[in-house]
C-alpha atoms as a PDB file:
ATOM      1  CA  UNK A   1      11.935   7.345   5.089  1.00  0.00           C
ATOM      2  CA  UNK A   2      11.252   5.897   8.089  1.00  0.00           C
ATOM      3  CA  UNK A   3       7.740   6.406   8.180  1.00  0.00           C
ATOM      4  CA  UNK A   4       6.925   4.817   4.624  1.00  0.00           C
ATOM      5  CA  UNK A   5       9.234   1.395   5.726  1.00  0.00           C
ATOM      6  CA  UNK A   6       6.946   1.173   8.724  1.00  0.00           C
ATOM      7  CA  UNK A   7       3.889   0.838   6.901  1.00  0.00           C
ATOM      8  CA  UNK A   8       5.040  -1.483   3.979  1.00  0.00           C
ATOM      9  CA  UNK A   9       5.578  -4.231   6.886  1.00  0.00           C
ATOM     10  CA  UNK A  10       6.597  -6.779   3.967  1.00  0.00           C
ATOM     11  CA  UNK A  11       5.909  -9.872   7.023  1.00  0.00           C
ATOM     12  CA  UNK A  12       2.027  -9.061   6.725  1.00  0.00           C
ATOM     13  CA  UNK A  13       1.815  -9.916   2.995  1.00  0.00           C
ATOM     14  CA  UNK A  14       2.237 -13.892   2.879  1.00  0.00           C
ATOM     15  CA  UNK A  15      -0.614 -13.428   5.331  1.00  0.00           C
ATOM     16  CA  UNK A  16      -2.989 -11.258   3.851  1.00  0.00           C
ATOM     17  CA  UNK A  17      -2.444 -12.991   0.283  1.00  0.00           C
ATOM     18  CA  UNK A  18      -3.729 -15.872   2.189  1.00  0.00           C
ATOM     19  CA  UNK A  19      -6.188 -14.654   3.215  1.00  0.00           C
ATOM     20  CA  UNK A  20      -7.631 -13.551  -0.189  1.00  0.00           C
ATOM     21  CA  UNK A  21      -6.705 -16.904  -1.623  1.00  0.00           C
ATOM     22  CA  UNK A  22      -9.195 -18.497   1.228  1.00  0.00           C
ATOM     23  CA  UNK A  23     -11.679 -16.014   0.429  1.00  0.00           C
ATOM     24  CA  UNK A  24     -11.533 -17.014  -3.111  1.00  0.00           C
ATOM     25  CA  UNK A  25     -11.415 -20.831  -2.417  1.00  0.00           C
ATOM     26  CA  UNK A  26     -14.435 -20.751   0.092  1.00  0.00           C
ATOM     27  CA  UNK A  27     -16.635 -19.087  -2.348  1.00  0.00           C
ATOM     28  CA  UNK A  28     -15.739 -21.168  -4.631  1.00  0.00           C
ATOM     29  CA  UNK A  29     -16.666 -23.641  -2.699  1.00  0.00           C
ATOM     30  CA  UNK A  30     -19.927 -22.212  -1.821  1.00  0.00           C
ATOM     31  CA  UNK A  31     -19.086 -20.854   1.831  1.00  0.00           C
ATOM     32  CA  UNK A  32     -19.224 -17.146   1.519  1.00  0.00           C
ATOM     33  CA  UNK A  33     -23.376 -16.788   1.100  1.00  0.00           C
ATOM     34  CA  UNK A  34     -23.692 -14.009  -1.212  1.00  0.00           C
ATOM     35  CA  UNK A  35     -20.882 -11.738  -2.264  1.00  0.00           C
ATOM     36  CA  UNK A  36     -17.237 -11.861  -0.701  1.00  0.00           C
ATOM     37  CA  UNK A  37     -16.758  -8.255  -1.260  1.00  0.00           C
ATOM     38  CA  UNK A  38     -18.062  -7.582   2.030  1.00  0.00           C
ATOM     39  CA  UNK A  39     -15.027  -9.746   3.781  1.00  0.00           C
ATOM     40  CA  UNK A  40     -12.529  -8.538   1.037  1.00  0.00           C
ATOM     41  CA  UNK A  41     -13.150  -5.256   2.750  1.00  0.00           C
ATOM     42  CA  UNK A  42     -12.112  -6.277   5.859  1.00  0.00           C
ATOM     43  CA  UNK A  43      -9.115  -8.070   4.885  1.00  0.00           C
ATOM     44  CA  UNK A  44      -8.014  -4.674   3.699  1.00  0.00           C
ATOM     45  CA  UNK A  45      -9.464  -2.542   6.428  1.00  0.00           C
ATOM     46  CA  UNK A  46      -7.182  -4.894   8.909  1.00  0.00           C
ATOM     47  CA  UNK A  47      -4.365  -4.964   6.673  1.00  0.00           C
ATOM     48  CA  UNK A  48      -4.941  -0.972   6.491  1.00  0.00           C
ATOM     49  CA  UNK A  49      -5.210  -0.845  10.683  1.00  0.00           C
ATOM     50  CA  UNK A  50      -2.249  -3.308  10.928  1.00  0.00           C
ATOM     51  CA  UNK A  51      -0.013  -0.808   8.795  1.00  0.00           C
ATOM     52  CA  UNK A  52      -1.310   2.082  11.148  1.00  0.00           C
ATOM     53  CA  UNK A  53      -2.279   3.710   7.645  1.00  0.00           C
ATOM     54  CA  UNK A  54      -6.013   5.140   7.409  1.00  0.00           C
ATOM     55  CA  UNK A  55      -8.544   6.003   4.391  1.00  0.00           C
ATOM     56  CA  UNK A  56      -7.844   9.702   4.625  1.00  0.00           C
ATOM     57  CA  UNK A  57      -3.591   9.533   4.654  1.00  0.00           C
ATOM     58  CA  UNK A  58      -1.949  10.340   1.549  1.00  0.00           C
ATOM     59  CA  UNK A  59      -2.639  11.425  -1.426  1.00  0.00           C
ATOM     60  CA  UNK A  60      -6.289  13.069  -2.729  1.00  0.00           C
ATOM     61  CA  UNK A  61      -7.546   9.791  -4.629  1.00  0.00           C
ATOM     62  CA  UNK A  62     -11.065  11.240  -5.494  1.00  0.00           C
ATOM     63  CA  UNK A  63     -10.232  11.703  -8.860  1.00  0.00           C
ATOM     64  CA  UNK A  64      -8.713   8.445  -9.827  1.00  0.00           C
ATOM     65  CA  UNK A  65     -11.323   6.330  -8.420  1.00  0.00           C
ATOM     66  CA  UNK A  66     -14.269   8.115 -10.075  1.00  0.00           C
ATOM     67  CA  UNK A  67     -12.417   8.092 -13.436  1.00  0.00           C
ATOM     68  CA  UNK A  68     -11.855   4.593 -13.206  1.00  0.00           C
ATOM     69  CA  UNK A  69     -15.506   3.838 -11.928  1.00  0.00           C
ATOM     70  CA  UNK A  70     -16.230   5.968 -15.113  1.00  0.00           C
ATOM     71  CA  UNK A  71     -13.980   3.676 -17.767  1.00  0.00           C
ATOM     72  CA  UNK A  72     -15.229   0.151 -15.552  1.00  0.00           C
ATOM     73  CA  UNK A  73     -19.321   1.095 -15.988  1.00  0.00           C
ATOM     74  CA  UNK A  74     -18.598   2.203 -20.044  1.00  0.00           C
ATOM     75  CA  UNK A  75     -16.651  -1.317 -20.303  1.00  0.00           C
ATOM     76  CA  UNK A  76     -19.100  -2.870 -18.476  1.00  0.00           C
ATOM     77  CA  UNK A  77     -21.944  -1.531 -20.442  1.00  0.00           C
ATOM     78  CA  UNK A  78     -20.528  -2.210 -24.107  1.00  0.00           C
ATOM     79  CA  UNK A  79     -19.774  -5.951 -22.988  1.00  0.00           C
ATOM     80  CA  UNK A  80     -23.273  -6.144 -21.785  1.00  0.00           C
ATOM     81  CA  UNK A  81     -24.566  -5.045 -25.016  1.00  0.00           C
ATOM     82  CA  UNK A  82     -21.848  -7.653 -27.061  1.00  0.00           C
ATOM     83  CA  UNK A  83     -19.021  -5.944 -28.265  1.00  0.00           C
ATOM     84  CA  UNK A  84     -16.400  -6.906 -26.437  1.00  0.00           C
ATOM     85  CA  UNK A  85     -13.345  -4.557 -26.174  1.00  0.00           C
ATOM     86  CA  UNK A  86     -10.764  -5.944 -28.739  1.00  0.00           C
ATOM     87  CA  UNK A  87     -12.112  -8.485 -30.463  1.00  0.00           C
ATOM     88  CA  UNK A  88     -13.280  -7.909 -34.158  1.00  0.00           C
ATOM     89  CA  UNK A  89     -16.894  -8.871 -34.937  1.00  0.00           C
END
């Protein structure tokens, strides 16, 4: 029990929430040059360090994250093409 309460550390989320926010507001604002997924990543690789929590703890996640590349590219691919998911044409 212990363990998981250390790594929520609830006092680093106002702080990495601002962080995104800024993220979003600078490239908004034309700041970030091309793509802020690059810094997004290392707000979460700190946030990750921070928490002393690393890519490889918990559970096997291999699965999840390919289905749901899976579903995003099929989503991404019929809204391409026009038909957007729930709405009647």
């Amino acid at each position: 029990m212990t363990e998981t309460r250390d790594r929520r550390r609830l006092e680093l989320l106002p702080i990495e929430l601002a962080l995104i926010v800024a993220l979003f507001w600078a490239d908004e604002q034309g700041w970030i040059p091309l793509s802020k997924t690059p810094f997004l990543f290392l707000v979460a690789w700190g946030s990750m360090r921070l928490r002393g929590v690393g890519w490889r703890d918990g559970r096997n996640l291999v699965v999840p994250i390919i289905a749901h590349g899976i579903g995003n590219s099929i989503d991404f691919t019929v809204m391409y093409l026009g038909h957007y998911p729930g709405v009647g044409s």
